[in-house]
Protein backbone atom coordinates (compact mmCIF):
# COMPACT_ATOMS: atom_id res chain seq x y z
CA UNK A 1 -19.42 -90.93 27.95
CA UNK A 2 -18.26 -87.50 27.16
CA UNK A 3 -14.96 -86.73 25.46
CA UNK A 4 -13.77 -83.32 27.15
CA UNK A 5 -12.40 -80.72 24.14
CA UNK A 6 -8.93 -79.98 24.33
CA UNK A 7 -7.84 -76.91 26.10
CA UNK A 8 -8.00 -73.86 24.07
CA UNK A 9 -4.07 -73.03 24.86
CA UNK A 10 -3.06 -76.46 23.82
CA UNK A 11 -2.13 -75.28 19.80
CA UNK A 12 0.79 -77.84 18.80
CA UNK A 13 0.02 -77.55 14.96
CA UNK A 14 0.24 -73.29 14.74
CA UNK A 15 4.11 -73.40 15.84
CA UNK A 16 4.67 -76.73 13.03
CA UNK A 17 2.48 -74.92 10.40
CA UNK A 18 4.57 -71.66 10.90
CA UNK A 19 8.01 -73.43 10.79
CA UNK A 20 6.45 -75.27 7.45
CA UNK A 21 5.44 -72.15 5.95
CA UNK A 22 9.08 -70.33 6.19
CA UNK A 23 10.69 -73.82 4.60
CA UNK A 24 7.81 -73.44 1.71
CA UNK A 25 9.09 -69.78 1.49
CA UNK A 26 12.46 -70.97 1.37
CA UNK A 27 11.40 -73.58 -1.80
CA UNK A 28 9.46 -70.68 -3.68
CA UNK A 29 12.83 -68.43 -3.25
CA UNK A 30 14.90 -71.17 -4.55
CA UNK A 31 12.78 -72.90 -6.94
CA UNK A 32 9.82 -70.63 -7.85
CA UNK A 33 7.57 -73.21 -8.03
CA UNK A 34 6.04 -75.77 -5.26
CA UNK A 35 3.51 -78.40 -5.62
CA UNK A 36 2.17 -79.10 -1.81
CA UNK A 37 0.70 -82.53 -1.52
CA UNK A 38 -1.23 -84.57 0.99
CA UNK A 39 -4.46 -86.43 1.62
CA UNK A 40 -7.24 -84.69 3.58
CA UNK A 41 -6.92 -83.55 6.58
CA UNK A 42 -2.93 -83.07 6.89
CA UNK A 43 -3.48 -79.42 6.57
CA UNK A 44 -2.54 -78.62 3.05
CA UNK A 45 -5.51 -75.40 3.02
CA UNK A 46 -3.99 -73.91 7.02
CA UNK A 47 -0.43 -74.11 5.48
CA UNK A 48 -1.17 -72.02 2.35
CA UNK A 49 -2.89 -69.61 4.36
CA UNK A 50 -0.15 -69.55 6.31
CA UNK A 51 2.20 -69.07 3.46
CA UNK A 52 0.24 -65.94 2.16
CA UNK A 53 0.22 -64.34 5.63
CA UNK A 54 4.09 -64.02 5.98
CA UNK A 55 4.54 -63.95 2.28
CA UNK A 56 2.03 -60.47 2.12
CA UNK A 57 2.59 -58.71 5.66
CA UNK A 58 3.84 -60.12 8.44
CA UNK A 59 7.11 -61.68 7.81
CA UNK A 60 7.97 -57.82 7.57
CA UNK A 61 8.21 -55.79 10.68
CA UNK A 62 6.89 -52.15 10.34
CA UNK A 63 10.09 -50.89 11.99
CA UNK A 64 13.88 -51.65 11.92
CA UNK A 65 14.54 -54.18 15.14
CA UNK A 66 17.36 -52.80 17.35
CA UNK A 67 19.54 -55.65 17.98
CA UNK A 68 22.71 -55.19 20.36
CA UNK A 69 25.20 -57.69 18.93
CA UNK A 70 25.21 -56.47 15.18
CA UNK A 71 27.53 -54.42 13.77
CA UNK A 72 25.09 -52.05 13.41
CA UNK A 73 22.79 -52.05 16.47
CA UNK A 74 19.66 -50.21 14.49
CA UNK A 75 19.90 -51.08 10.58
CA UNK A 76 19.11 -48.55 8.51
CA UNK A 77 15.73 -50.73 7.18
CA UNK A 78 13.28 -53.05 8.26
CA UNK A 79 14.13 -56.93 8.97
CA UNK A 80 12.51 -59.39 7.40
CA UNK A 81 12.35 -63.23 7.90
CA UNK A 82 11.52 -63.69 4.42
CA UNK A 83 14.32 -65.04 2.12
CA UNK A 84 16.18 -63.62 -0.61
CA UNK A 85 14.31 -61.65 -3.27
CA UNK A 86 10.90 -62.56 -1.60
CA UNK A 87 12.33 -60.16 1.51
CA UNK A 88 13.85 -57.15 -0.37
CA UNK A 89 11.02 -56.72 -2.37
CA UNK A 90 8.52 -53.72 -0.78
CA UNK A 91 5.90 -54.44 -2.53
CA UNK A 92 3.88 -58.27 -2.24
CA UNK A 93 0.65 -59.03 -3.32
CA UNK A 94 -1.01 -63.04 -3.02
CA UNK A 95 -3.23 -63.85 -5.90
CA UNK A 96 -5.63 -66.91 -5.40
CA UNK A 97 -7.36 -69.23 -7.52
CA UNK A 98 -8.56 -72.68 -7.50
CA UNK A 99 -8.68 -74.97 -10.90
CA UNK A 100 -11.68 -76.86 -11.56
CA UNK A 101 -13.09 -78.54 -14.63
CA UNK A 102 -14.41 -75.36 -16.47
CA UNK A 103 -10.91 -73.56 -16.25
CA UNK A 104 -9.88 -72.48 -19.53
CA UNK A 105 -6.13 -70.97 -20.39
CA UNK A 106 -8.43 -67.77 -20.92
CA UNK A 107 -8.95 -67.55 -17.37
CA UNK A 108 -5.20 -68.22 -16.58
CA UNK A 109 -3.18 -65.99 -18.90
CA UNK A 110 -4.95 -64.27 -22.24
CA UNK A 111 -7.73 -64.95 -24.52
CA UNK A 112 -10.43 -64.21 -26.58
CA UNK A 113 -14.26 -64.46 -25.09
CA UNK A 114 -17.57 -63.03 -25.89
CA UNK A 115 -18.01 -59.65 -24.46
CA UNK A 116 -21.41 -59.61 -22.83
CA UNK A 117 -20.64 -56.33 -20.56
CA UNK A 118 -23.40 -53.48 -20.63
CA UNK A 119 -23.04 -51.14 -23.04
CA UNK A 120 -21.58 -53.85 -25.30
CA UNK A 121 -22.76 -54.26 -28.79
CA UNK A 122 -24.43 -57.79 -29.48
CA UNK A 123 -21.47 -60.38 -31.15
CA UNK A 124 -18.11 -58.00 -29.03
CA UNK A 125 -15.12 -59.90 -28.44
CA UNK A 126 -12.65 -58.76 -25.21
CA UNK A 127 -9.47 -59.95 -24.40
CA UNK A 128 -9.17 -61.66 -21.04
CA UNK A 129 -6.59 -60.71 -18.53
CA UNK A 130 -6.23 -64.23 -16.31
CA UNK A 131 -4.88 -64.33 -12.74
CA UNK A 132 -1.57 -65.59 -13.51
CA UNK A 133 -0.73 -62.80 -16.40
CA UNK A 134 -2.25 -60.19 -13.51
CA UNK A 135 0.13 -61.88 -10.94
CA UNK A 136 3.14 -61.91 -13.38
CA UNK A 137 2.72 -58.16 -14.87
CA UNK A 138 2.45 -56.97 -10.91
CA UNK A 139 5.51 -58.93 -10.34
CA UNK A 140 7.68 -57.29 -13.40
CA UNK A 141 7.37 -54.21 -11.85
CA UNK A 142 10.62 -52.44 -10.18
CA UNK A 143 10.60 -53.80 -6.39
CA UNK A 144 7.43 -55.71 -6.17
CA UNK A 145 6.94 -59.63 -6.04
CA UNK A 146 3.69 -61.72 -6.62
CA UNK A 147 2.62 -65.32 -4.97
CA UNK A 148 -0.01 -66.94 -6.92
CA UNK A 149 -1.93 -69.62 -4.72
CA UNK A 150 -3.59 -72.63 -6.99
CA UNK A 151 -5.75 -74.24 -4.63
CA UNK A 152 -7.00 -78.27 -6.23
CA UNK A 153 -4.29 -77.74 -9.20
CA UNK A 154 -5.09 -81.65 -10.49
CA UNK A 155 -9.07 -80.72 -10.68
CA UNK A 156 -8.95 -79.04 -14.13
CA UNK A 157 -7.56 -79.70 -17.34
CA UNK A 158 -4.34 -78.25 -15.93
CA UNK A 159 -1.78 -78.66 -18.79
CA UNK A 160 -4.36 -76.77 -21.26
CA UNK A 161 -4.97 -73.82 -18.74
CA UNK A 162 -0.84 -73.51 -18.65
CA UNK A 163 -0.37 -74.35 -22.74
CA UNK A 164 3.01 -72.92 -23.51
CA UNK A 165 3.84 -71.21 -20.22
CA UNK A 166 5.03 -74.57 -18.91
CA UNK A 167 8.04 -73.94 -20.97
CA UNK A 168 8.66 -70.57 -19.47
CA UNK A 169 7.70 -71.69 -15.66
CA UNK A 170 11.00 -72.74 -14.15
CA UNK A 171 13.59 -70.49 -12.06
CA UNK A 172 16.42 -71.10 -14.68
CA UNK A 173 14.36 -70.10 -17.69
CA UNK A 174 12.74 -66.56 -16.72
CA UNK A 175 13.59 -63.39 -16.67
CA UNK A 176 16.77 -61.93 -14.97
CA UNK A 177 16.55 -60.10 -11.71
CA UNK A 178 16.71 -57.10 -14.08
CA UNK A 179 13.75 -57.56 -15.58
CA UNK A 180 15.98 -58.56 -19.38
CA UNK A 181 15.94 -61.88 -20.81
CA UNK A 182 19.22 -63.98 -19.95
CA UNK A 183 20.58 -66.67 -22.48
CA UNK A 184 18.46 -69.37 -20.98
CA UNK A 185 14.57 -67.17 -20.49
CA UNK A 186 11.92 -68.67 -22.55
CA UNK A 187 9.13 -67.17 -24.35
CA UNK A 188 6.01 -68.64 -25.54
CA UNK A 189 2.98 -66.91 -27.26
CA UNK A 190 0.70 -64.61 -25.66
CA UNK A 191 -2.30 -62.49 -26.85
CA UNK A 192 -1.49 -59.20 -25.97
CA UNK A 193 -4.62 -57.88 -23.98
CA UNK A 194 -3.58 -54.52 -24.89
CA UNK A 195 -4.18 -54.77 -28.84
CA UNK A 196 -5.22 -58.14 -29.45
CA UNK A 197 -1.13 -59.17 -31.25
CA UNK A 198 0.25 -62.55 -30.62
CA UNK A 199 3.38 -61.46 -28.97
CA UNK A 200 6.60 -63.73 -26.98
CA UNK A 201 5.83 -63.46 -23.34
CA UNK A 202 8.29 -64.65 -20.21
CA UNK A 203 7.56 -65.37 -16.93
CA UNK A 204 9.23 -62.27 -14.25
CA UNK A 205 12.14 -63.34 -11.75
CA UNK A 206 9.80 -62.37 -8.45
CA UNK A 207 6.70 -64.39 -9.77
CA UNK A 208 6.48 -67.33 -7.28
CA UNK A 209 3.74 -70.44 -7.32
CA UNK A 210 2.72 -72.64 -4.84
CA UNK A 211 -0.08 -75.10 -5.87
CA UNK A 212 -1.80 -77.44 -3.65
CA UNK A 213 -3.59 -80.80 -4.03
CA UNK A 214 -5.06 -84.14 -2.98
CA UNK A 215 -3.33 -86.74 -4.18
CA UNK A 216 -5.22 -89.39 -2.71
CA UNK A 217 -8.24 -88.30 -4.57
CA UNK A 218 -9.55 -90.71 -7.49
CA UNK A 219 -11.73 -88.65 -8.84
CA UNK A 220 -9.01 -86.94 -11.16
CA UNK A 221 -6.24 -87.93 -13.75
CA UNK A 222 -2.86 -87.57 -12.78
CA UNK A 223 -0.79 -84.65 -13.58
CA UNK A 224 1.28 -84.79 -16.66
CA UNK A 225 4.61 -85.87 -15.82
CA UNK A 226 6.39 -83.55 -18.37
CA UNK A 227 4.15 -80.66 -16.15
CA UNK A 228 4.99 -82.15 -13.05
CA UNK A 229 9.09 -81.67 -13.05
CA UNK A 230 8.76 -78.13 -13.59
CA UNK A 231 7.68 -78.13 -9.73
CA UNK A 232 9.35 -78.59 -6.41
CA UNK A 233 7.42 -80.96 -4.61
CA UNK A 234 6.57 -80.86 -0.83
CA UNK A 235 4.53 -83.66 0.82
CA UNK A 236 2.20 -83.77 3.87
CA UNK A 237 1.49 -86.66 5.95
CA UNK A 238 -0.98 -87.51 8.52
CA UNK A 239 1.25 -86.74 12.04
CA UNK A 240 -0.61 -88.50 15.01
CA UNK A 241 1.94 -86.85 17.51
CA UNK A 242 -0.02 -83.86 16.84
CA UNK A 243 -3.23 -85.11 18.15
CA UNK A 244 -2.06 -86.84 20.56
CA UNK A 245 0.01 -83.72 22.00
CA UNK A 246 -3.24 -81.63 21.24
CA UNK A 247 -5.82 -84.09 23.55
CA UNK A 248 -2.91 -84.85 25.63
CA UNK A 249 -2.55 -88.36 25.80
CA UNK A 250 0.52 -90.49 25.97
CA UNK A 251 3.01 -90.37 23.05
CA UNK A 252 3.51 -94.14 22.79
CA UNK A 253 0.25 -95.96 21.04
CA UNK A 254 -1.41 -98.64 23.15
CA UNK A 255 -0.57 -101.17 21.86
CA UNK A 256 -3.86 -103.63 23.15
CA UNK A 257 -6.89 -101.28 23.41
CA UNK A 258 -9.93 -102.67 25.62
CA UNK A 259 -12.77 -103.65 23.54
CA UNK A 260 -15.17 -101.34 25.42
CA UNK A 261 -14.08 -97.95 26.16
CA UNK A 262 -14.30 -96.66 29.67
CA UNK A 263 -12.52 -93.21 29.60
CA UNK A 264 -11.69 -90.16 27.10
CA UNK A 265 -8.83 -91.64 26.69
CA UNK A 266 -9.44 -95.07 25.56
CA UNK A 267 -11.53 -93.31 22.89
CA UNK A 268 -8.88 -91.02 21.66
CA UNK A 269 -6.14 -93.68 21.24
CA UNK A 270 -9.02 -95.50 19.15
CA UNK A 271 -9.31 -92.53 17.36
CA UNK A 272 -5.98 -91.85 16.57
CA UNK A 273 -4.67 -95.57 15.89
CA UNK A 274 -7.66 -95.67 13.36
């Protein structure tokens, strides 16, 4: 028996993952930080593409939108249906990385590693520049704003690739809008990749992160909890009114399936129920 594929217009989960993607926007403008969570399958690595799209180019239209019943029918600048600072900012760049067991803070922020480059002497030492100090220093410059994507966040030794920054990583304690410390920013140490000093770093105001993970997987520890708080959390759950929207069957669950299948259907609602 033959299961026909759903009909190529029939796309429930792209309007959902859009309208999830502008609250996740919302978060990271609020909150700066989001931990997405959810077992396999409920979409987690769609939605953060998702997020990236609008966060990097689309949620801004090339061209100011004439609308009649504003005060001012043609503003003087683009929309945008991005929030807050995320919005005003002209310049956004997405930075992506995914944690694993071999991630050291090195590769996160600064450190000190061989230097095996050509044209390097035998026994050279460089100072590393990792993704999250390139997505901060793009971010504390005038008008721009950076997302950094951390794809399987509980898969590495994730409290040693942050080390002190997890003081520094909350909304309340970074830098003002201005770019100047306010009475609550935190530092914490940084080698400087510049000259190799130990010097106080702090996090920029438009430096957003949105992590994702499994957390039905037992193959890892869990998170520190002390880590864990600095993060808004936003769960995904399996949603069977999406497949059964998307193969078009009914919306109420069967509730005594035949013990032998005899149509698509029967099959689906198996499917779906399981």
């Amino acid at each position: 028996m033959a299961v026909s594929p759903p009909s190529s217009t029939c796309k429930p989960w792209s309007g959902i993952r859009v309208a999830k993607a502008q609250e996740i926007l919302g978060l990271l403008e609020a909150r700066r930080n989001v931990l997405l969570a959810g077992p396999p399958g409920t979409g987690k690595s769609l939605l953060l593409s998702e997020v990236a799209r609008l966060f990097e180019s689309r949620g801004h239209s090339s061209t100011p939108t004439y609308d009649p019943h504003a005060d001012v029918p043609i503003p003087a600048k683009p929309t945008t249906s991005l929030p807050g600072d995320i919005g005003t900012a002209t310049h956004r760049k997405v930075f992506r990385c995914v944690l694993h067991q071999s991630s050291k803070h090195r590769d996160f922020l600064t450190g000190m590693m061989p230097d095996v480059r050509a044209g390097q002497p035998p026994g050279s030492f460089r100072i590393t520049q990792g993704i999250l100090y390139r997505a901060s220093e793009f971010a504390r410059q005038d008008d721009h704003a950076a997302l950094i994507i951390i794809d399987e966040i509980n898969r590495g030794p994730t409290v040693q690739v942050f080390g002190g920054a997890i003081v520094a990583m909350e909304a309340d304690k970074r830098l003002g809008a201005d770019g100047k410390p306010t009475p609550r920013t935190q530092f914490f140490d940084l080698i400087d990749p510049a000259d190799g000093e130990l010097i106080e770093y702090a996090f920029p105001s438009r430096l957003y992160i949105l992590a994702a993970m499994n957390q039905a997987d037992v193959s890892v520890e869990p998170l520190d909890v002390a880590f864990l708080r600095r993060w808004t959390p936003y769960n995904l759950e399996p949603d069977t009114s999406i497949l059964r929207n998307y193969f078009g069957i009914s919306a109420t669950p069967v509730t005594a399936l035949p013990a032998t299948p005899t149509t698509a259907e029967d099959v689906c609602e198996a499917a779906i129920q399981a």
